[in-house]
Each structure stands twice: as C-alpha cells, then as structure tokens.
C-alpha atoms as a PDB file:
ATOM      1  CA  UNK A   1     251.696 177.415 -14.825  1.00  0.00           C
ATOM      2  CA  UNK A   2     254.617 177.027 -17.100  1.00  0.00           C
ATOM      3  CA  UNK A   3     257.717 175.263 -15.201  1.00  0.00           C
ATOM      4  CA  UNK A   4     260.593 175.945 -14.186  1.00  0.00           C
ATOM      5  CA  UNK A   5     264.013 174.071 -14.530  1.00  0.00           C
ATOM      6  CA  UNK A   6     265.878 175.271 -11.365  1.00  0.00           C
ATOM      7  CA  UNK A   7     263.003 174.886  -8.813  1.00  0.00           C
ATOM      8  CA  UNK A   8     262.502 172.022  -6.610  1.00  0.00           C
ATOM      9  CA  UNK A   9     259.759 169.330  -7.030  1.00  0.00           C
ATOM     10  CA  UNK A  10     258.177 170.260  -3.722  1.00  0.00           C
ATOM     11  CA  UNK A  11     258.749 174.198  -3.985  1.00  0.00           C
ATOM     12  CA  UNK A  12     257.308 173.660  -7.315  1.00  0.00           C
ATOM     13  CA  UNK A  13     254.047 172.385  -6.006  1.00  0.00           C
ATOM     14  CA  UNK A  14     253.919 174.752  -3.446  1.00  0.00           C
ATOM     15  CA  UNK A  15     254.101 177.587  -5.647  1.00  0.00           C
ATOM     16  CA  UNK A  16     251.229 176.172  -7.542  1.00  0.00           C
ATOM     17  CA  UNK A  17     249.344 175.850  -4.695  1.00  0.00           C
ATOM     18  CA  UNK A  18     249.836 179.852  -4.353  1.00  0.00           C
ATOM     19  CA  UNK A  19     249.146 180.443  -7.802  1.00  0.00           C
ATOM     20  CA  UNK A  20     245.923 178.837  -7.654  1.00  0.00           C
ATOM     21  CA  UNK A  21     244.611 180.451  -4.273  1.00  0.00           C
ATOM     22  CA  UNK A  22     245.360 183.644  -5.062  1.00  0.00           C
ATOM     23  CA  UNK A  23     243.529 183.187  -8.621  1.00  0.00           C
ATOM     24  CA  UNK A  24     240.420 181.965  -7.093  1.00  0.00           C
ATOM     25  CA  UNK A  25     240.832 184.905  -4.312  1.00  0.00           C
ATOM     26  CA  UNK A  26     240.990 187.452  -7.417  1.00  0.00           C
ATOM     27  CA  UNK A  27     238.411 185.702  -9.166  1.00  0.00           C
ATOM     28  CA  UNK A  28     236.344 185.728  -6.670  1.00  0.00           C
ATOM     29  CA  UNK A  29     236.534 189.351  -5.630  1.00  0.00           C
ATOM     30  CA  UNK A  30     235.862 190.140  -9.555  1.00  0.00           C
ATOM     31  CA  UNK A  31     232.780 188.193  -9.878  1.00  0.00           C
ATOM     32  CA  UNK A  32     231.092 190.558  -6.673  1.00  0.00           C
ATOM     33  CA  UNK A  33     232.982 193.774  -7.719  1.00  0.00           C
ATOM     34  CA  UNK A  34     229.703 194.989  -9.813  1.00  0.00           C
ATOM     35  CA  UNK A  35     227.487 194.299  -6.999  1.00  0.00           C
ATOM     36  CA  UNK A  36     226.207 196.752  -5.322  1.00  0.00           C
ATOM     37  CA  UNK A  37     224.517 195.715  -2.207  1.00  0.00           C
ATOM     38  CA  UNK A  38     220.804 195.424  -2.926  1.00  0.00           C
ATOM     39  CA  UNK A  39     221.441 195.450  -6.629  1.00  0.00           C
ATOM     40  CA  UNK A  40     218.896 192.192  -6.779  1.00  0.00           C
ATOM     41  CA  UNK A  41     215.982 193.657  -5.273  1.00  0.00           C
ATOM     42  CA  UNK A  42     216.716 197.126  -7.104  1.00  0.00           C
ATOM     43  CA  UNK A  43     216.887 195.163 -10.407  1.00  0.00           C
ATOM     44  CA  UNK A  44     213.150 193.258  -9.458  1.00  0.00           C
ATOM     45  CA  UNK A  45     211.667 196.399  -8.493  1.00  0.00           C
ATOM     46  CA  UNK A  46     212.532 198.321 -11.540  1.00  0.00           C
ATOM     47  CA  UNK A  47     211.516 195.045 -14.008  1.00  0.00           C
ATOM     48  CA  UNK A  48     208.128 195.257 -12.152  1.00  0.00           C
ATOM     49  CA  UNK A  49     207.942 199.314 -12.524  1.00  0.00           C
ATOM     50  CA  UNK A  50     208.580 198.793 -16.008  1.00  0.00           C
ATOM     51  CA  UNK A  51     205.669 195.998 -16.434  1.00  0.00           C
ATOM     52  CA  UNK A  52     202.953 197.932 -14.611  1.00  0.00           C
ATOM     53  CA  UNK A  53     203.858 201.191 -17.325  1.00  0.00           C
ATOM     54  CA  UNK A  54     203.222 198.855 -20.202  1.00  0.00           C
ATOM     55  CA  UNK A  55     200.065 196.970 -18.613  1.00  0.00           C
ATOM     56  CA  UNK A  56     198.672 200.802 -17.800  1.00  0.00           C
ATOM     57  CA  UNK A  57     199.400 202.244 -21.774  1.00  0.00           C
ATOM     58  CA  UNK A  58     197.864 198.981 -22.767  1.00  0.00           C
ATOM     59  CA  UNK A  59     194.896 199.440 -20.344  1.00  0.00           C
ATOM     60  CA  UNK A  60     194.497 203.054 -21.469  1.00  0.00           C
ATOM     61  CA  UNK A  61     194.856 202.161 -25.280  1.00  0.00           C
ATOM     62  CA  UNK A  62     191.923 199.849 -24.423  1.00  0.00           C
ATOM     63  CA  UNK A  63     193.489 196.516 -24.398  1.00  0.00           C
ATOM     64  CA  UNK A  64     194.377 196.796 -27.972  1.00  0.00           C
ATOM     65  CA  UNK A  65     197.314 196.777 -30.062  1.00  0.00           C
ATOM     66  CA  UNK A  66     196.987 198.625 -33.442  1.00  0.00           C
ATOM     67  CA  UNK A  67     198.785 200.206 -34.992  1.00  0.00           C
ATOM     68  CA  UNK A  68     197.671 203.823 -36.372  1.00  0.00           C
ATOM     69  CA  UNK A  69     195.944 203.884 -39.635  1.00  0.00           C
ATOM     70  CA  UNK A  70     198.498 204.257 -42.892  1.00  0.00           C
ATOM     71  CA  UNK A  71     197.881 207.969 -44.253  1.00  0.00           C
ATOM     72  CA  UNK A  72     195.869 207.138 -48.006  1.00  0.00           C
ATOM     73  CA  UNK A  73     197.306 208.060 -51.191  1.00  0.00           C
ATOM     74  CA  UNK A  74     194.263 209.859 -51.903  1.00  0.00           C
ATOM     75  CA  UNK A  75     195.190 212.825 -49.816  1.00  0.00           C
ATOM     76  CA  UNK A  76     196.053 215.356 -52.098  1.00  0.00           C
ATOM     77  CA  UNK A  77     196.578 219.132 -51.946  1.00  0.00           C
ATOM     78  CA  UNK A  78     193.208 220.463 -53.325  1.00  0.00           C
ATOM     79  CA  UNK A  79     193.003 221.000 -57.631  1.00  0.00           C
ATOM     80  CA  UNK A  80     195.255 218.144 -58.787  1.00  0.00           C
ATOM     81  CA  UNK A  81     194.370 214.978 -60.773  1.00  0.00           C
ATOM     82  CA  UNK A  82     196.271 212.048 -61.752  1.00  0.00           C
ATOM     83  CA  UNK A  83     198.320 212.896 -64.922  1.00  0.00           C
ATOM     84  CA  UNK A  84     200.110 209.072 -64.662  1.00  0.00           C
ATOM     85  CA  UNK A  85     200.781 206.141 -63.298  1.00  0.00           C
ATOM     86  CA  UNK A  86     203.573 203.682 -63.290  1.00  0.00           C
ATOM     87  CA  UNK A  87     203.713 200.069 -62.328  1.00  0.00           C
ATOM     88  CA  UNK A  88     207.814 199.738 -61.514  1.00  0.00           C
ATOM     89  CA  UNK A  89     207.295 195.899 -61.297  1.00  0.00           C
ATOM     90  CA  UNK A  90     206.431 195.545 -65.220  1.00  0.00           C
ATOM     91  CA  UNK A  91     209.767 196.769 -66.485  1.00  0.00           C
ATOM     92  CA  UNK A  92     213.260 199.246 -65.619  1.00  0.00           C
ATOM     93  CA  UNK A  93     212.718 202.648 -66.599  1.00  0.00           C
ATOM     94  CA  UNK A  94     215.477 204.654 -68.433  1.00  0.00           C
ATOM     95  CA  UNK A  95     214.420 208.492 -68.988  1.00  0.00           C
ATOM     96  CA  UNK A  96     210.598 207.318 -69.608  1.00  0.00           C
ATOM     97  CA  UNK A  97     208.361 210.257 -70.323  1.00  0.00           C
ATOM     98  CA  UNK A  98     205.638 210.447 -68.173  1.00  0.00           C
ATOM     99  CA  UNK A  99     204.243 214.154 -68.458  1.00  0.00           C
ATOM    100  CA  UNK A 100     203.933 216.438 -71.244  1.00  0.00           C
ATOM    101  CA  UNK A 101     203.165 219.741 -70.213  1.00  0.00           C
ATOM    102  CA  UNK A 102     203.069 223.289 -72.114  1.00  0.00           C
ATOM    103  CA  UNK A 103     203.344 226.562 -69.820  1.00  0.00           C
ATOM    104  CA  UNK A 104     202.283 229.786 -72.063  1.00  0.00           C
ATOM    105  CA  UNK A 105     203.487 231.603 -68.694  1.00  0.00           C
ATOM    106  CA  UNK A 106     205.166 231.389 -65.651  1.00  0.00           C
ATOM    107  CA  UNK A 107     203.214 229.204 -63.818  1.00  0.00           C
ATOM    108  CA  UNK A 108     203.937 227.239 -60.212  1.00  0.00           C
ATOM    109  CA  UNK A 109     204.764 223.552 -61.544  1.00  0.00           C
ATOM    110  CA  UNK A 110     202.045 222.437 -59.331  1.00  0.00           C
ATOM    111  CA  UNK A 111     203.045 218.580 -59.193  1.00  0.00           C
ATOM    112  CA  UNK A 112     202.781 216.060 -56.894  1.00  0.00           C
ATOM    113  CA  UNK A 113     204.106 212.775 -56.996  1.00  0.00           C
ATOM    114  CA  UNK A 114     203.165 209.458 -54.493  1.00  0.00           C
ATOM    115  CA  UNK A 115     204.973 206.162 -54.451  1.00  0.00           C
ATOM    116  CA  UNK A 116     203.522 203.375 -53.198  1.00  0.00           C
ATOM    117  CA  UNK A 117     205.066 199.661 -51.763  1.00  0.00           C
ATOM    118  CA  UNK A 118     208.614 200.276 -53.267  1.00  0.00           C
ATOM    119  CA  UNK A 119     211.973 198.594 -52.998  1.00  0.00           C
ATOM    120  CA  UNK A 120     214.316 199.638 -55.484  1.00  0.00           C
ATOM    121  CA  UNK A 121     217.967 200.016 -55.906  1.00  0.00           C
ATOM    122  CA  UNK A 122     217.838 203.100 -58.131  1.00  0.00           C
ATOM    123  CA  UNK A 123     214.935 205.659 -58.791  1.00  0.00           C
ATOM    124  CA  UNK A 124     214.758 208.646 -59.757  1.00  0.00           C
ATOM    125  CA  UNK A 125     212.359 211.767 -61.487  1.00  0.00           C
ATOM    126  CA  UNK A 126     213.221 214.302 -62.954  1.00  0.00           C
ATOM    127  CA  UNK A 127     211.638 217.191 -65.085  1.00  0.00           C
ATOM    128  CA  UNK A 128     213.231 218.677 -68.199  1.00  0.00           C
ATOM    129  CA  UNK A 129     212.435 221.768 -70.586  1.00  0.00           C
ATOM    130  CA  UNK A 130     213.354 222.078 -74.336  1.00  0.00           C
ATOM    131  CA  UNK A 131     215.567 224.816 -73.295  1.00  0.00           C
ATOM    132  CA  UNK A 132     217.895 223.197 -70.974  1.00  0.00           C
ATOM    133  CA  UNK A 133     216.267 223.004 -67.446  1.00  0.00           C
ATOM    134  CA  UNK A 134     216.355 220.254 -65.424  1.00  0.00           C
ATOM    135  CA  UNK A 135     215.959 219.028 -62.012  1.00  0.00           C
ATOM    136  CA  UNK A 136     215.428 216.096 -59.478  1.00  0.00           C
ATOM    137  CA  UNK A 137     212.568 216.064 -58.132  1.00  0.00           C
ATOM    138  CA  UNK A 138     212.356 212.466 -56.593  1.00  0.00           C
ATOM    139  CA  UNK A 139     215.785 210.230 -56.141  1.00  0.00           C
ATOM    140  CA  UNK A 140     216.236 207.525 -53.652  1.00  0.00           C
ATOM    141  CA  UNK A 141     219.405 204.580 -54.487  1.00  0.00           C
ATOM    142  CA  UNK A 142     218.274 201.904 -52.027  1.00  0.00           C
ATOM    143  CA  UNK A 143     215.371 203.034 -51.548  1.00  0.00           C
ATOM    144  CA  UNK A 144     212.202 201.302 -49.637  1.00  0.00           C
ATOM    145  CA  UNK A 145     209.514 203.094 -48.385  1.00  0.00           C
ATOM    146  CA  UNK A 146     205.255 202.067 -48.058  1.00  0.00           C
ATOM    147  CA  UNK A 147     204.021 205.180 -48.662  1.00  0.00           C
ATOM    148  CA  UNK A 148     206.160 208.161 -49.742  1.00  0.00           C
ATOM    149  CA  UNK A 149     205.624 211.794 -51.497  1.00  0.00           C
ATOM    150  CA  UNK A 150     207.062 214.988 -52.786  1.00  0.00           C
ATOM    151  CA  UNK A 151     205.371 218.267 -54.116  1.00  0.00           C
ATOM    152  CA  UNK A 152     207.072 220.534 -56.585  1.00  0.00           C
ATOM    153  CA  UNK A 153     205.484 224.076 -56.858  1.00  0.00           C
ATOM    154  CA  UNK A 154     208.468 226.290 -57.567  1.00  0.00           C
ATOM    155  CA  UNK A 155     207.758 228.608 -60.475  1.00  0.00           C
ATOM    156  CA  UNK A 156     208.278 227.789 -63.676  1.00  0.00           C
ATOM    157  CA  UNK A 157     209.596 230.089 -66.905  1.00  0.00           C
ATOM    158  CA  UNK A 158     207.546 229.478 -70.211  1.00  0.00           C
ATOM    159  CA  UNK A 159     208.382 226.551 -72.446  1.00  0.00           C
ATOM    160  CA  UNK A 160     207.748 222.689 -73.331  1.00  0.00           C
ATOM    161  CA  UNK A 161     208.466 220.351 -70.163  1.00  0.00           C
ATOM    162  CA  UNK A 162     208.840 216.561 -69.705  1.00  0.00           C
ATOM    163  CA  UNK A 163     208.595 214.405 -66.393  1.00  0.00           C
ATOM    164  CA  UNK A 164     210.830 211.611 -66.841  1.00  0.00           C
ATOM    165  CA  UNK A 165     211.456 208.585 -64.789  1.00  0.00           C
ATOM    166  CA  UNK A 166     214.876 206.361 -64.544  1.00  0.00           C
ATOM    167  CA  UNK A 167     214.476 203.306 -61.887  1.00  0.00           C
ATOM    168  CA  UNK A 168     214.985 199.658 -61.885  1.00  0.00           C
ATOM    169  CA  UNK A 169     212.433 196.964 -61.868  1.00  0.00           C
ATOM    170  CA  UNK A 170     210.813 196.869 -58.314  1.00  0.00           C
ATOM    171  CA  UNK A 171     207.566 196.248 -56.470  1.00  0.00           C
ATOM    172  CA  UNK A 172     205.397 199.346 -55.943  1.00  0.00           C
ATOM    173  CA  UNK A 173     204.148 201.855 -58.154  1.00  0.00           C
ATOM    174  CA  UNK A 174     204.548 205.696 -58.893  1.00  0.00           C
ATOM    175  CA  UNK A 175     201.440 208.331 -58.952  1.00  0.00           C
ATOM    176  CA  UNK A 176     201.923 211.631 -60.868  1.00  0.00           C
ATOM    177  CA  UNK A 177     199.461 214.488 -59.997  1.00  0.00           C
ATOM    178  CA  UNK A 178     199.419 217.965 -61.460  1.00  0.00           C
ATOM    179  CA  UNK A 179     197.585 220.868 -60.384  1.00  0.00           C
ATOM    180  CA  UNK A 180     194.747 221.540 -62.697  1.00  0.00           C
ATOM    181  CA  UNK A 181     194.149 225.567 -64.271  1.00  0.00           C
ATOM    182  CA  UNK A 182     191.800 227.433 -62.592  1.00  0.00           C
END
C-alpha cells in the first residue's frame, strides 16, 4: 500500500489492516464465484460418462485400435495405364515434360495423376498445346499430403500436348495415368 505523508503512524496501520481484510474478503469471494454448488460431483460424473463411451467404442471396435486401411494407388478409373513416373526426391523440376500426347480429334484428356508421400514447398502440373492452351491441373505451395489425386477428363480440341511438371526437390513421387483408346 503506497504511503501517505499526512497520515498518522497508528491510522496508517490501521488502514492497512482494512486494506488487507477486505482483499482477502474479495479474494475469497472470487475464488468460489465459479462454483456452482455440486459442480465437483457434476464434473466426476461427466469424466466417468465420458470413460464408459470410449471403453464401449473400444469394446465394440473389438478391443483394437487401427486405424482404417490407406486407399492404394492402384485404384484407378477403369482403361488407364501408367504413362510416367517421377521420383521428386532425385532432383527440382522446372517445366519437365512428362507426356507427349497427339489428339487427331476431340477427345476427353482422360488423365489421371497420383502423388504419393510428398512434402514440398512448390509443385505444380500443368498441360500445354502447340497452339497456346494451357492449364493447371495439379498445384499445391506447401504442400504435404500421403496419398493424393486429381482426374482431368474435360474435352480436348485437336493438336500436340505436353504434361509438364515444375516442383522442388521433395520426398514422394508423382504417377501419371492416361486413359488408353478403345
């Protein structure tokens, strides 16, 4: 309690003496405000409520704890096969061909592409005609996944296409599929 000048030695230690009382009294009162009465018994009941849920899931799961099975790579749309693969760990990729493809028609670009175990700052596919198209089809900056995919089926006009790849070095690997003629 700062002091001050004009009061009295004993008034001053009297007033301390209130300051202090009525600081425990409002400390007091603040420490029991949140209590509700019961609140302790309400609080074990709904701790052991909560323990009995996870003992029955755990009981109905059959005492196990799995987790579900990681959907395979392998699960493609029907009619595609692997057109290329890239290792992103061997080196950074800057506008790296992957496909070459030729469409005599318009034609569905039927591809499918699966990455697998990466981490990367910056990746990204993209496809490109002679003529001037181009667009993303897979772009992630920061990007982390286990298992990850995107089709690409829109139609496409005639002409001479590329699938290229820009990403930096990084665990995991990219899968290119295409759809195969009929």
């Amino acid at each position: 309690m700062p002091k001050c000048v004009f009061i009295q030695k004993g008034t001053e230690t009297l007033l301390q003496k209130l300051y202090s009382n009525v600081r425990l009294s409002n400390e007091k009162k603040a420490d029991e405000s949140w209590r509700a009465p019961g609140a302790a018994r309400s609080t074990a009941v709904m701790s052991a409520l909560l323990a009995l849920a996870a003992l029955a899931a755990w009981w109905a799961n059959g005492f196990q704890v799995t987790t579900p099975p990681m959907r395979s790579a392998a699960q493609l749309p029907e009619g595609y096969r692997l057109a290329a693969q890239v290792d992103l760990s061997a080196a950074e990729n800057d506008e790296q061909a992957l496909v070459n493809f030729r469409l005599e028609q318009e034609t569905p670009a039927g591809i499918y592409l699966i990455v697998q175990g990466i981490n990367t700052k910056y990746f990204d596919v993209q496809i490109h005609e002679t003529q001037g198209f181009s667009k993303v089809l897979f772009h992630g900056e920061g990007y982390s996944a286990v298992l990850d995919s995107v089709a690409y089926d829109a139609p496409l006009p005639p002409g001479d296409y590329t699938l290229a790849l820009t990403s930096r070095q990084s665990p995991g690997r990219l899968l290119v599929y295409r759809r195969t003629e009929k």
